[in-house]
N, C-alpha and C. Protein backbone atom coordinates (compact mmCIF):
# COMPACT_ATOMS: atom_id res chain seq x y z
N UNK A 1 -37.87 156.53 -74.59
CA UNK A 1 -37.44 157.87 -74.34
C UNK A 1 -36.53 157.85 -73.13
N UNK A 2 -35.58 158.50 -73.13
CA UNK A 2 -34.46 158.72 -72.19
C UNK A 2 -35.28 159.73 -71.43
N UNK A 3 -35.04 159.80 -69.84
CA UNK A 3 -34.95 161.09 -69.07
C UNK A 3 -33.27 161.66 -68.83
N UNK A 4 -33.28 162.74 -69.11
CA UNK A 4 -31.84 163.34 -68.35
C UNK A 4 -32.09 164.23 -67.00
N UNK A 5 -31.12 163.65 -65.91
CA UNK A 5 -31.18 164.45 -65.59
C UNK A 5 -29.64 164.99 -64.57
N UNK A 6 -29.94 166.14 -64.50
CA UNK A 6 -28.75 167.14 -64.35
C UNK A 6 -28.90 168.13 -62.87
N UNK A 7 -27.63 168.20 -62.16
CA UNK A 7 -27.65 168.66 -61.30
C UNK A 7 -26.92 170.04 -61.09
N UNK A 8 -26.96 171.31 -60.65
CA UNK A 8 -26.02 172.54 -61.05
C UNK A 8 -25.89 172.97 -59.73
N UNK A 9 -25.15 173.98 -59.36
CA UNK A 9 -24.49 174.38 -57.89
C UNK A 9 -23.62 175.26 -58.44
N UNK A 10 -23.93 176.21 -57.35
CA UNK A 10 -22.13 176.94 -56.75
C UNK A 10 -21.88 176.62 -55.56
N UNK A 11 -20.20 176.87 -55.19
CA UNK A 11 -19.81 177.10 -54.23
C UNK A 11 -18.49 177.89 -54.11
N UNK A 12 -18.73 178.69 -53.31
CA UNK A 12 -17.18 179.46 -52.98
C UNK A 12 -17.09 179.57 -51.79
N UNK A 13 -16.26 179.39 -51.98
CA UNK A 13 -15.11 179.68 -49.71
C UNK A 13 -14.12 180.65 -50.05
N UNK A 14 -14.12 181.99 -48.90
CA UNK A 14 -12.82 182.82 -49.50
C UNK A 14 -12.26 182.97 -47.98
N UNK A 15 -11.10 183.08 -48.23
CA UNK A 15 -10.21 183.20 -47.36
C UNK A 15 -9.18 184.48 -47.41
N UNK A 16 -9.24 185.25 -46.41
CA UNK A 16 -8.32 186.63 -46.32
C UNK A 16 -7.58 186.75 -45.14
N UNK A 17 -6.69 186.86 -45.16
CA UNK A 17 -5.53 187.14 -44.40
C UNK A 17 -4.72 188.47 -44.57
N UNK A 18 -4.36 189.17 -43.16
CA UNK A 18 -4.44 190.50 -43.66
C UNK A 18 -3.36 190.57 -42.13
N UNK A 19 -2.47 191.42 -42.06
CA UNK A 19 -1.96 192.25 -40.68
C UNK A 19 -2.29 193.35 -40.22
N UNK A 20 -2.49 192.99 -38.87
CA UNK A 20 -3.57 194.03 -38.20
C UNK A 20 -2.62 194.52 -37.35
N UNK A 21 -2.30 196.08 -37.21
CA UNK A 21 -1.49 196.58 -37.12
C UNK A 21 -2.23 197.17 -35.83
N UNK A 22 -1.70 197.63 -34.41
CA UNK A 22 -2.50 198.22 -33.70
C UNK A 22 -2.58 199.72 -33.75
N UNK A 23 -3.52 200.46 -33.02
CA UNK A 23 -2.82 201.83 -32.92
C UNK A 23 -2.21 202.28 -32.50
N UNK A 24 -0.93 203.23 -32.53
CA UNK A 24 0.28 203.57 -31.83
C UNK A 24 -0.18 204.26 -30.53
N UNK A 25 -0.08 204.39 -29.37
CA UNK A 25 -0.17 205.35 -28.49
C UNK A 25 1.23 205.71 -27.70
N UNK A 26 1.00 206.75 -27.55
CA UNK A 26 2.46 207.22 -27.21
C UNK A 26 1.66 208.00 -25.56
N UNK A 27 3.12 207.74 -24.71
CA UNK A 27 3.04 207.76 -23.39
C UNK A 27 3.93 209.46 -22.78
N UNK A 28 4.05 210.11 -21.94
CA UNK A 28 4.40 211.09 -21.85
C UNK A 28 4.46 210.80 -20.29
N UNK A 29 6.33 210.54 -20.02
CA UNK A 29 6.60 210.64 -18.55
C UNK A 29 7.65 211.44 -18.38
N UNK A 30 7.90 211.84 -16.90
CA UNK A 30 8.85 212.78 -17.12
C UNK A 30 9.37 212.63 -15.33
N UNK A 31 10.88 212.70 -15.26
CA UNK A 31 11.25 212.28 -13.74
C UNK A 31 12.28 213.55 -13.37
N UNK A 32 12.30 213.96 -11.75
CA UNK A 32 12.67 214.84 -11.00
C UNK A 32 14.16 213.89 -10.43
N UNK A 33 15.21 213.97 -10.49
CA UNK A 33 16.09 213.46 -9.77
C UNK A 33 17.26 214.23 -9.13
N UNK A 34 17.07 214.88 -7.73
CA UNK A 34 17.30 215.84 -6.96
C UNK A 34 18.61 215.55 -5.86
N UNK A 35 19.63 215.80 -5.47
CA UNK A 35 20.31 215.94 -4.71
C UNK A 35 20.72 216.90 -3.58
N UNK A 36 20.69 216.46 -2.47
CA UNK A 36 21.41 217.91 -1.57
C UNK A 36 22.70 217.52 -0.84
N UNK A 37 23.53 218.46 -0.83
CA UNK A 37 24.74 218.26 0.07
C UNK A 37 24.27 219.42 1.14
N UNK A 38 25.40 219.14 1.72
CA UNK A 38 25.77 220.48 2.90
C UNK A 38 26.57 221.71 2.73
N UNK A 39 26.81 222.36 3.19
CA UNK A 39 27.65 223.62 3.43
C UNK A 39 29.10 222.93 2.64
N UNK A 40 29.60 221.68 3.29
CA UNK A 40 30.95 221.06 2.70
C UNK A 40 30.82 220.37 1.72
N UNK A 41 29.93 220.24 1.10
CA UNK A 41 29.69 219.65 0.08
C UNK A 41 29.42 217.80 0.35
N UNK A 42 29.20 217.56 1.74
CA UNK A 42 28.66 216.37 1.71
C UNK A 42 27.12 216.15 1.54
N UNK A 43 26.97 214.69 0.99
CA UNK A 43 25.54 214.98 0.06
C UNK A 43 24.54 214.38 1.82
N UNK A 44 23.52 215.04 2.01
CA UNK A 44 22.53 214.80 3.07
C UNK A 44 21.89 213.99 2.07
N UNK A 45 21.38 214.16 1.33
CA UNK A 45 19.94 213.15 0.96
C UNK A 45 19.83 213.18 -1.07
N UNK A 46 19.53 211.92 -1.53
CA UNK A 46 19.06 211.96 -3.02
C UNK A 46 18.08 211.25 -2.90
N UNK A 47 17.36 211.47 -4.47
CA UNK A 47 15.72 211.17 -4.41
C UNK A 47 15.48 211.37 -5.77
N UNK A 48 14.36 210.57 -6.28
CA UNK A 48 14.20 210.45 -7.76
C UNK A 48 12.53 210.30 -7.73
N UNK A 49 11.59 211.10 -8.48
CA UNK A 49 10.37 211.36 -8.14
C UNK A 49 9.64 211.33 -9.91
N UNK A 50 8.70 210.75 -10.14
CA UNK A 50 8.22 210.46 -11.75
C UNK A 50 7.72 212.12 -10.97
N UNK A 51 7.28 212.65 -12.09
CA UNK A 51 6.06 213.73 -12.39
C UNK A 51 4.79 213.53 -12.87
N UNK A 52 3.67 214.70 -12.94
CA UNK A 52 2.17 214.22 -13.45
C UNK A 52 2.61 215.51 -14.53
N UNK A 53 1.96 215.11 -15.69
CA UNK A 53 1.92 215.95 -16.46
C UNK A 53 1.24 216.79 -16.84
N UNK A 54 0.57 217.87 -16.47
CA UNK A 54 -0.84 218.34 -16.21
C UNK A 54 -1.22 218.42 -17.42
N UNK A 55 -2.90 218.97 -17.48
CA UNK A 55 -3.65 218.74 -18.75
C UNK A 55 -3.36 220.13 -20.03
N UNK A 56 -2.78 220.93 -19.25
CA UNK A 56 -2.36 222.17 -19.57
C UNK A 56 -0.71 222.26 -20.34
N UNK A 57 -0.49 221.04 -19.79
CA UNK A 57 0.98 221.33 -20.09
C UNK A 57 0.73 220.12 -21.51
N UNK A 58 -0.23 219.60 -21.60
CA UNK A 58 -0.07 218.22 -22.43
C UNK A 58 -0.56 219.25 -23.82
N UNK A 59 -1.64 219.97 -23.83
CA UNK A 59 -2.41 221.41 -24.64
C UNK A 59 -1.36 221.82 -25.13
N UNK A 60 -0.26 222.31 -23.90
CA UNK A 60 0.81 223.41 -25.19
C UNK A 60 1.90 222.45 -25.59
N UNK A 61 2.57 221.70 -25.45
CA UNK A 61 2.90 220.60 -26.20
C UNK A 61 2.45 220.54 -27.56
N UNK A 62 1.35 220.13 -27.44
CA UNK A 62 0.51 219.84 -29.19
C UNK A 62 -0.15 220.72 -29.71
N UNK A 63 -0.32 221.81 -28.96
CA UNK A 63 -0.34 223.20 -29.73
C UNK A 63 0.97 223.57 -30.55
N UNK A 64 1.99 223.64 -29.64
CA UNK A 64 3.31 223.99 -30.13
C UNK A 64 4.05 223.16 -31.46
N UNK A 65 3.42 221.94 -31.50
CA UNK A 65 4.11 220.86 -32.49
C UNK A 65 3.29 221.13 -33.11
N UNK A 66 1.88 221.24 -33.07
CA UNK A 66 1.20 220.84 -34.53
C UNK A 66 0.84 222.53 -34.98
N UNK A 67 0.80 223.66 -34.47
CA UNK A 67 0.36 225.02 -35.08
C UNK A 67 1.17 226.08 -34.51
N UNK A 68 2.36 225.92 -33.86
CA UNK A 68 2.85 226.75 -33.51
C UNK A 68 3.79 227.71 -34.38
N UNK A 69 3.15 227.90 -35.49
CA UNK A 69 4.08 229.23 -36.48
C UNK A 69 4.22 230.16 -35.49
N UNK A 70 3.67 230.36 -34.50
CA UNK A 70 3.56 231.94 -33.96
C UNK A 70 3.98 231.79 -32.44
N UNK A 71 4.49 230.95 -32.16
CA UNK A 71 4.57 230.76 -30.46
C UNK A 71 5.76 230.74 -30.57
N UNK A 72 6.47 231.63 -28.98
CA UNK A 72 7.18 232.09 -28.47
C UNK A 72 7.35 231.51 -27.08
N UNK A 73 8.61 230.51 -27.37
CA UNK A 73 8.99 229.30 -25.85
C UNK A 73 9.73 230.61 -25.00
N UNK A 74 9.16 230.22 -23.98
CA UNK A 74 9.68 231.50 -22.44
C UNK A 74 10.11 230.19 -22.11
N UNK A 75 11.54 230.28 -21.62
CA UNK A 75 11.74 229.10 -20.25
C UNK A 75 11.99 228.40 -20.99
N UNK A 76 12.07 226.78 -20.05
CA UNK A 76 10.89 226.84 -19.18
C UNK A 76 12.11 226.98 -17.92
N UNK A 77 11.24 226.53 -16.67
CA UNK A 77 12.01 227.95 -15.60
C UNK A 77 11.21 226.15 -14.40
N UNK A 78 12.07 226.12 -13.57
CA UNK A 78 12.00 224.97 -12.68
C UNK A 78 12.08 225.31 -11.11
N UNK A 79 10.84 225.45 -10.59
CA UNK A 79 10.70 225.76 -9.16
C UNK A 79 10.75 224.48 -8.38
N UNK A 80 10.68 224.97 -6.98
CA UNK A 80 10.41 224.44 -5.75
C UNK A 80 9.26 224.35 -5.01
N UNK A 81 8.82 222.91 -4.78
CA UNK A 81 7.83 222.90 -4.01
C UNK A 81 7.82 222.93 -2.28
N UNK A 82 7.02 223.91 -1.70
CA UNK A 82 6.95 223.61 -0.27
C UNK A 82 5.92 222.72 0.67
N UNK A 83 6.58 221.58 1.13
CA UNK A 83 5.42 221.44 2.30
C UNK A 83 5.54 219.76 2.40
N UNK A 84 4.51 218.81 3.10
CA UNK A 84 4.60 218.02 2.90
C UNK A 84 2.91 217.48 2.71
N UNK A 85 3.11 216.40 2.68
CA UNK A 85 1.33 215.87 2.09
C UNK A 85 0.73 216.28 1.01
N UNK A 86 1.75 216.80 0.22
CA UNK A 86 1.59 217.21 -1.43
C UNK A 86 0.18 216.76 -1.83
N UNK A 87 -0.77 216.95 -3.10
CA UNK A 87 -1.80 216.47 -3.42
C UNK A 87 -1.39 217.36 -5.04
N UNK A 88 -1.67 216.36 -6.25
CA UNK A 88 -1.45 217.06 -7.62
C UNK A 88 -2.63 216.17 -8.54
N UNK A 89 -3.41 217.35 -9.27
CA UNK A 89 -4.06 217.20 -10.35
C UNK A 89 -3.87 217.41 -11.38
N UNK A 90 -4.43 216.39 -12.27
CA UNK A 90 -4.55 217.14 -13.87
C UNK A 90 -4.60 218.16 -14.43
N UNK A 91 -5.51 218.90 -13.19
CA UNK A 91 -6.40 220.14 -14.12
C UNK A 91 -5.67 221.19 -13.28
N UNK A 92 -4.67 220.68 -12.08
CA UNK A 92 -3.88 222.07 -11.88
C UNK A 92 -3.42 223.22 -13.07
N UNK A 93 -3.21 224.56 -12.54
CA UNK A 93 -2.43 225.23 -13.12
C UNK A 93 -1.85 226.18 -11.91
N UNK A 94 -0.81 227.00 -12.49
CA UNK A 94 0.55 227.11 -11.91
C UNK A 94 -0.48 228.60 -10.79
N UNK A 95 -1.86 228.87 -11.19
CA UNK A 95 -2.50 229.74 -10.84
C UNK A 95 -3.48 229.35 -9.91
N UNK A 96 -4.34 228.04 -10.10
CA UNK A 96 -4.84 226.93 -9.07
C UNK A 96 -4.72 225.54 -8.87
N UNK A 97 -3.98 225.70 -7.77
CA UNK A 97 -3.09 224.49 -7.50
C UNK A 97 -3.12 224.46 -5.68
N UNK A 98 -3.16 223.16 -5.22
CA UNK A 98 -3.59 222.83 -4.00
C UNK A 98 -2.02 223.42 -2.95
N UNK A 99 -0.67 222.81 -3.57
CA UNK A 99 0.52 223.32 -3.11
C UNK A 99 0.80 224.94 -3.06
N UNK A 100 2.38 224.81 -2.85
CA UNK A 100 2.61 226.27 -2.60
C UNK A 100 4.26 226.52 -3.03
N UNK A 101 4.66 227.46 -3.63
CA UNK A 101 6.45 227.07 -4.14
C UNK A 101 7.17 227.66 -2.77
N UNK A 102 8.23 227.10 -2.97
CA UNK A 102 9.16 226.68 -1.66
C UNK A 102 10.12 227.95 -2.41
N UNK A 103 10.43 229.23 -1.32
CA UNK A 103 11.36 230.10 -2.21
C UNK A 103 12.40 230.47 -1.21
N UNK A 104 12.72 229.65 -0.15
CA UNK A 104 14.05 229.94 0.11
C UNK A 104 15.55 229.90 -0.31
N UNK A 105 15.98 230.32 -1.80
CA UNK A 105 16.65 230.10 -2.48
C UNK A 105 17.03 231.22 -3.30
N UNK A 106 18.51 230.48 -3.88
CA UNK A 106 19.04 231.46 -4.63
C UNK A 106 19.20 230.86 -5.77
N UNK A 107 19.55 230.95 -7.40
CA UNK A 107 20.09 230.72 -8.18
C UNK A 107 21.25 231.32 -8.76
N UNK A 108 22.33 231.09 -9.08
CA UNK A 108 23.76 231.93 -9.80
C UNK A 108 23.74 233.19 -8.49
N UNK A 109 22.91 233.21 -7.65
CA UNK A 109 23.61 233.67 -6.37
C UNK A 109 22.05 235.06 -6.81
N UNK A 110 20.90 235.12 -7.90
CA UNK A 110 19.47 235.60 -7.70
C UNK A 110 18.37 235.00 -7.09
N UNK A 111 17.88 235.46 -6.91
CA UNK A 111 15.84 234.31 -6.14
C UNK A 111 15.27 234.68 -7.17
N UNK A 112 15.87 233.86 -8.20
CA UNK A 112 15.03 233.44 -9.45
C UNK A 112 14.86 231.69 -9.38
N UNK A 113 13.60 231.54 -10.20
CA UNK A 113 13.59 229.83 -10.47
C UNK A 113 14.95 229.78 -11.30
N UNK A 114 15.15 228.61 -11.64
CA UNK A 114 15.82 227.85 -12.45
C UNK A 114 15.69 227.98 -13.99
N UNK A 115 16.54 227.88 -14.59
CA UNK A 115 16.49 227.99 -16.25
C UNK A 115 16.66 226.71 -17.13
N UNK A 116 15.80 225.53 -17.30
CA UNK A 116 15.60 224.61 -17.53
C UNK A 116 16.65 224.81 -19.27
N UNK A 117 17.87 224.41 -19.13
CA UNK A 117 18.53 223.93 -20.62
C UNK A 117 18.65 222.94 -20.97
N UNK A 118 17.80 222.02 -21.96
CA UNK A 118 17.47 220.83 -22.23
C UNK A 118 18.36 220.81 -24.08
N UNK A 119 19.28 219.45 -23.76
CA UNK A 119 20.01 218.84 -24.26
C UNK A 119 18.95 218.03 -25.57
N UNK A 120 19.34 218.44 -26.88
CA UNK A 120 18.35 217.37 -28.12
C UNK A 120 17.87 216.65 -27.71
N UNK A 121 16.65 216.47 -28.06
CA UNK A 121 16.00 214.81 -27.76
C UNK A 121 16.64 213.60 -28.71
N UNK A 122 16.94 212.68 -27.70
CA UNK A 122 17.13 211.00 -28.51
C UNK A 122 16.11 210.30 -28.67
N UNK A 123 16.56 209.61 -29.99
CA UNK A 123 15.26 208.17 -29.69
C UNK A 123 16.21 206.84 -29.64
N UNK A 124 15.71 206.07 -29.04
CA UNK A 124 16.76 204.43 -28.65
C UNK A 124 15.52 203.25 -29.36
N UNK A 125 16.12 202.91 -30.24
CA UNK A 125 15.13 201.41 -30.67
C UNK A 125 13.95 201.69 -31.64
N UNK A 126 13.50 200.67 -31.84
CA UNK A 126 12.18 200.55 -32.99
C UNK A 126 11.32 199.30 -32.56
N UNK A 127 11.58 198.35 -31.97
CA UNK A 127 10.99 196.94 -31.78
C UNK A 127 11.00 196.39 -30.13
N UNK A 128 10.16 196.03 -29.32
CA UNK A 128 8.91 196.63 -29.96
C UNK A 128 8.47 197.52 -29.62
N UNK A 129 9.25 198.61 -28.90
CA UNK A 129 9.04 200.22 -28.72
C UNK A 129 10.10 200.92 -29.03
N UNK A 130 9.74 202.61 -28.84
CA UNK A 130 10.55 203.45 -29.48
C UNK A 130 10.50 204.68 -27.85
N UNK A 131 11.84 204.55 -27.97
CA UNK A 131 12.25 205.57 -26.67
C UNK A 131 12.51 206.70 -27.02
N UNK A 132 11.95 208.22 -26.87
CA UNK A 132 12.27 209.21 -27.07
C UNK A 132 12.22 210.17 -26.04
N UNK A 133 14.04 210.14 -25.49
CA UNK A 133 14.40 210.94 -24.31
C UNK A 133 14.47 212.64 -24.39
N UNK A 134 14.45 213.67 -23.52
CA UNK A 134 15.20 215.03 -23.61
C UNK A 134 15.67 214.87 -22.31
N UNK A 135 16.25 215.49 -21.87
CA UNK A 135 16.76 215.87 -20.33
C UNK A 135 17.56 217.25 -20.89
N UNK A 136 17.34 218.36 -19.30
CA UNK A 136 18.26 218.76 -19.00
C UNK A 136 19.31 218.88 -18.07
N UNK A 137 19.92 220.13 -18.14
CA UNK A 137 21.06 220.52 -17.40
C UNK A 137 20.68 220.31 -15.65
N UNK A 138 21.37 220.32 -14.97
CA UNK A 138 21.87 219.93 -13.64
C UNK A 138 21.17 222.03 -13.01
N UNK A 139 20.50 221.75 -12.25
CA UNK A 139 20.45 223.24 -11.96
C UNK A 139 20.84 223.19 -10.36
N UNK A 140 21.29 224.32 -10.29
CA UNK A 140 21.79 224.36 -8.30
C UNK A 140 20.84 225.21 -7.75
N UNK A 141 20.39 224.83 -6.75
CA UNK A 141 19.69 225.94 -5.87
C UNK A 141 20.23 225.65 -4.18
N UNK A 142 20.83 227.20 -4.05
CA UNK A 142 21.50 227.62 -2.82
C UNK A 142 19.93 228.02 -1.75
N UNK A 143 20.31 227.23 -0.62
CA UNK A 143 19.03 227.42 0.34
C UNK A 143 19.48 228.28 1.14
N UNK A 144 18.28 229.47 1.56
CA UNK A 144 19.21 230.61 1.95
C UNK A 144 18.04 230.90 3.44
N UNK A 145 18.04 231.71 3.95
CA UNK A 145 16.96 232.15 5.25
C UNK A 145 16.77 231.01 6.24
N UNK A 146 16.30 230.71 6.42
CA UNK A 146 15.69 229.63 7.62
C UNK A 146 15.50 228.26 6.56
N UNK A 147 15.86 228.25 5.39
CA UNK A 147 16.09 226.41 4.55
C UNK A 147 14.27 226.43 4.97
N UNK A 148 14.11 225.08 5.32
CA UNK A 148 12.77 224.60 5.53
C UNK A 148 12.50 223.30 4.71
N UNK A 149 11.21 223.13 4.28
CA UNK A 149 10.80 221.50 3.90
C UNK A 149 10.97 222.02 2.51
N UNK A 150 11.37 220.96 1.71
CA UNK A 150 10.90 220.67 0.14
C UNK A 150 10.48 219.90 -0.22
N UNK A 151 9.37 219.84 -0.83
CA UNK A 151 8.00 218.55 -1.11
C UNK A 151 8.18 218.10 -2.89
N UNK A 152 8.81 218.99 -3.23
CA UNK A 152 9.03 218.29 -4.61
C UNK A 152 9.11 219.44 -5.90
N UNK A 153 8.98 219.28 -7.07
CA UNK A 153 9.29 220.09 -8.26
C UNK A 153 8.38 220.81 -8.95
N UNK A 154 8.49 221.74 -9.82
CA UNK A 154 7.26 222.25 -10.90
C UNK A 154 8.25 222.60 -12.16
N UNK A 155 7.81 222.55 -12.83
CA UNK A 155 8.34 223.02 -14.39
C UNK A 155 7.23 223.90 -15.01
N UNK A 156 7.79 224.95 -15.01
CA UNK A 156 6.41 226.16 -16.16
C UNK A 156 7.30 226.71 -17.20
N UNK A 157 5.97 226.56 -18.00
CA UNK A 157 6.52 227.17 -19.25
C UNK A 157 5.80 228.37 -20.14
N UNK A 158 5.87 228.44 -21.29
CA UNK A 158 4.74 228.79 -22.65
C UNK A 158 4.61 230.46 -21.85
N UNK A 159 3.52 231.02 -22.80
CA UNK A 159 3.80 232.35 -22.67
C UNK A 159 3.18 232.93 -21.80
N UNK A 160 4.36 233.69 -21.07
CA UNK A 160 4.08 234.88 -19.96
C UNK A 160 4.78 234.13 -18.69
N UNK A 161 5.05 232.90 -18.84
CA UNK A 161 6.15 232.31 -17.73
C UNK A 161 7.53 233.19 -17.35
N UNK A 162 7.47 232.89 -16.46
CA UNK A 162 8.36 234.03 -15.51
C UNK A 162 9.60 233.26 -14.93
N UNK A 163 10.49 233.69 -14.69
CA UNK A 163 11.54 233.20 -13.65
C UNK A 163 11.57 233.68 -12.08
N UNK A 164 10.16 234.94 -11.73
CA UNK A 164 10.34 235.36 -10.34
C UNK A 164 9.69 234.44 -9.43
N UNK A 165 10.42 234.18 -8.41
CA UNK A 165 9.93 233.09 -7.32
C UNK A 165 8.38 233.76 -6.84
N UNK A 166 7.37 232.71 -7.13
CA UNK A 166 5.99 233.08 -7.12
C UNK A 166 4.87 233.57 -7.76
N UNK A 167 5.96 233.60 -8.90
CA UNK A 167 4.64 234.03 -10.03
C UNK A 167 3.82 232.51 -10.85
N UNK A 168 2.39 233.18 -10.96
CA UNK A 168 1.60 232.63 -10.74
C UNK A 168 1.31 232.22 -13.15
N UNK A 169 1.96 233.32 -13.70
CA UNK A 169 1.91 233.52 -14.94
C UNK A 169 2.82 232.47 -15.92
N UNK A 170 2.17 232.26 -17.11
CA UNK A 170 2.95 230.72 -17.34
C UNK A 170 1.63 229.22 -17.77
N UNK A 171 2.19 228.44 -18.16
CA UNK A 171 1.83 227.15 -17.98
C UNK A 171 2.71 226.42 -17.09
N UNK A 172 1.57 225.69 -16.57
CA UNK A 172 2.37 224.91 -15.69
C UNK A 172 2.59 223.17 -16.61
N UNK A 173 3.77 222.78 -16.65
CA UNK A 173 4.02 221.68 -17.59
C UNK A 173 3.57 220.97 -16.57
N UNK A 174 4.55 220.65 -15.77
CA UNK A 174 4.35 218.84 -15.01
C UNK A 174 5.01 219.72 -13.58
N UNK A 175 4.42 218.34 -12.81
CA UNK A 175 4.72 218.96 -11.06
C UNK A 175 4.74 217.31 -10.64
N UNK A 176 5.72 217.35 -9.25
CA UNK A 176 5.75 216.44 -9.14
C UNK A 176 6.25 216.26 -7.68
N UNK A 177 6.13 215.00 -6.45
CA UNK A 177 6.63 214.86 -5.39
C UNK A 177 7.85 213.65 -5.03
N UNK A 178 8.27 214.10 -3.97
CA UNK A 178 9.00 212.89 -2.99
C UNK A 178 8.28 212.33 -2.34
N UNK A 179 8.60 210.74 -2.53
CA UNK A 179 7.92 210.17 -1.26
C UNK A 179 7.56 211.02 0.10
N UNK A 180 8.73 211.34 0.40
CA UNK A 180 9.05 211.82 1.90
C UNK A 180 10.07 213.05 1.33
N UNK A 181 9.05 214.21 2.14
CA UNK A 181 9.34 215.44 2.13
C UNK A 181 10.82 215.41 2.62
N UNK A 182 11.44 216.98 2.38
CA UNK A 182 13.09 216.87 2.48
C UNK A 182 13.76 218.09 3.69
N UNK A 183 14.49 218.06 4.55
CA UNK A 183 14.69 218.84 4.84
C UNK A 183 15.66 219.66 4.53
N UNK A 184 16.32 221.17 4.40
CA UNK A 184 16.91 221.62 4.26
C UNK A 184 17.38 223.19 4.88
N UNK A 185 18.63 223.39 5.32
CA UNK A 185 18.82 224.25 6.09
C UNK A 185 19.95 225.42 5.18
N UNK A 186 19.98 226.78 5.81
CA UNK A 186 20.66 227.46 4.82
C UNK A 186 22.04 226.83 4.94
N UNK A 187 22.61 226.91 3.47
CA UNK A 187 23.97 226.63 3.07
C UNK A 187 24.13 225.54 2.35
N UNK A 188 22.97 224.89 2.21
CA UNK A 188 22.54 223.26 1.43
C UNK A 188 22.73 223.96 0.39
N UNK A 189 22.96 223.42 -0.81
CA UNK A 189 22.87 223.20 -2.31
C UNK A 189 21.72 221.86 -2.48
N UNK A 190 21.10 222.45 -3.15
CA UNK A 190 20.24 221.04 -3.99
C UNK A 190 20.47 221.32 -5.70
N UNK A 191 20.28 220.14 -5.76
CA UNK A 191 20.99 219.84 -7.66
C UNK A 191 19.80 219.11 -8.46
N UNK A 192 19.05 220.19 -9.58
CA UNK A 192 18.18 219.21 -9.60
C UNK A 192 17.59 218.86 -11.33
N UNK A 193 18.14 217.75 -11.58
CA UNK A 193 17.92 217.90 -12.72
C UNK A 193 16.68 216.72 -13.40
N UNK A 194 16.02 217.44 -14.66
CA UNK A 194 14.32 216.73 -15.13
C UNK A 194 15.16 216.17 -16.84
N UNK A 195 14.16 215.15 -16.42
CA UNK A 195 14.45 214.52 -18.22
C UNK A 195 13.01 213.88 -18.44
N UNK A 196 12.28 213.80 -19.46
CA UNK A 196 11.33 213.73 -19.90
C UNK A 196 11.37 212.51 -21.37
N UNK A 197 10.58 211.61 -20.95
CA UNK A 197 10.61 210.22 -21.89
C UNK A 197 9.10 210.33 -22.41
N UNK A 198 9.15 209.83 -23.89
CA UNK A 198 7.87 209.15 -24.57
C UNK A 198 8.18 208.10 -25.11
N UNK A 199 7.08 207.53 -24.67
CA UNK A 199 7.37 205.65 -25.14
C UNK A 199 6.10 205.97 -25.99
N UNK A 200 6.32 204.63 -27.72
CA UNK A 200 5.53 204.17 -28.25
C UNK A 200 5.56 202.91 -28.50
């Protein structure tokens, strides 16, 4: 008599290969770049200052893009900050906030803020980021009374924002400082224009 005998098995090995794509995050900066001359139009001092974007201003942003059938853009309207030793939070708003606006000024020859006119947004590139600029217009502000310090910028917007020097009504978008506070005396012009970048 024969024995048989027989042996049986599996085996499998699998192999997957796949591209892992990361998640996009997109960045939200935005810069103050300010000039002053004199009475003759010689320039005293320039200065270029990033901004913080408050948490309020980041809200109506993505309110406005993602549900805004019904919202109504005021502005936005670009003040002056006074003082020096600035201090800026997140959770500022244009109503509690540690600073104070700087209103020795005129605009088109009123003591109104500024009228922020922002030029289409661009985007530059695809690999391996994507630049998407706005900036606006160049705004003048005539320093008028006794001039004094300027500590840096505010931008407010969204509804009930105002153009009167000191109102408190509004969102406050982004605020922002100079290294080193500025001086200015009446008859200065300062020139001050914001452009706002998202990187992905």
């Amino acid at each position: 008599m024969q024995k048989e005998i027989s042996n049986f098995g599996d085996h499998a090995q699998v192999t997957m290969q796949s591209n892992v794509v990361g998640a996009e995050s997109v960045g939200i900066e935005g810069v103050y770049h300010v000039v002053c001359r004199d009475a003759d139009g010689n320039i005293k001092w320039e200065d270029e200052f990033p901004n913080l974007v408050n948490a309020v201003g980041k809200e109506l942003m993505l309110d406005t893009l993602l549900s805004g059938t019904s919202y109504t853009t005021v502005g936005p309207f670009l003040g002056l900050i006074s003082g020096t030793g600035l201090t800026f939070a997140a959770s500022d708003t244009l109503s509690s906030k540690s600073w104070t606006e700087f209103t020795n000024y005129t605009v088109g020859g009123s003591a109104v803020r500024g009228t922020a006119s922002f030029s289409a947004a661009t985007s530059t590139g695809s690999t391996p980021t994507n630049v998407t600029t706005k900036t606006a217009s160049a705004i003048t502000y005539t320093i008028t009374g006794g001039g004094g310090t300027v500590g840096g910028c505010f931008l407010v917007t969204g509804s009930g924002a105002s153009s009167t020097q000191g109102n408190t009504s509004g969102t406050l978008y982004s605020a922002g400082a100079f290294g080193t506070a500025k001086i200015t005396t009446a008859g200065d012009t300062v020139s001050v224009t914001y452009s706002t970048t998202a990187t992905s």
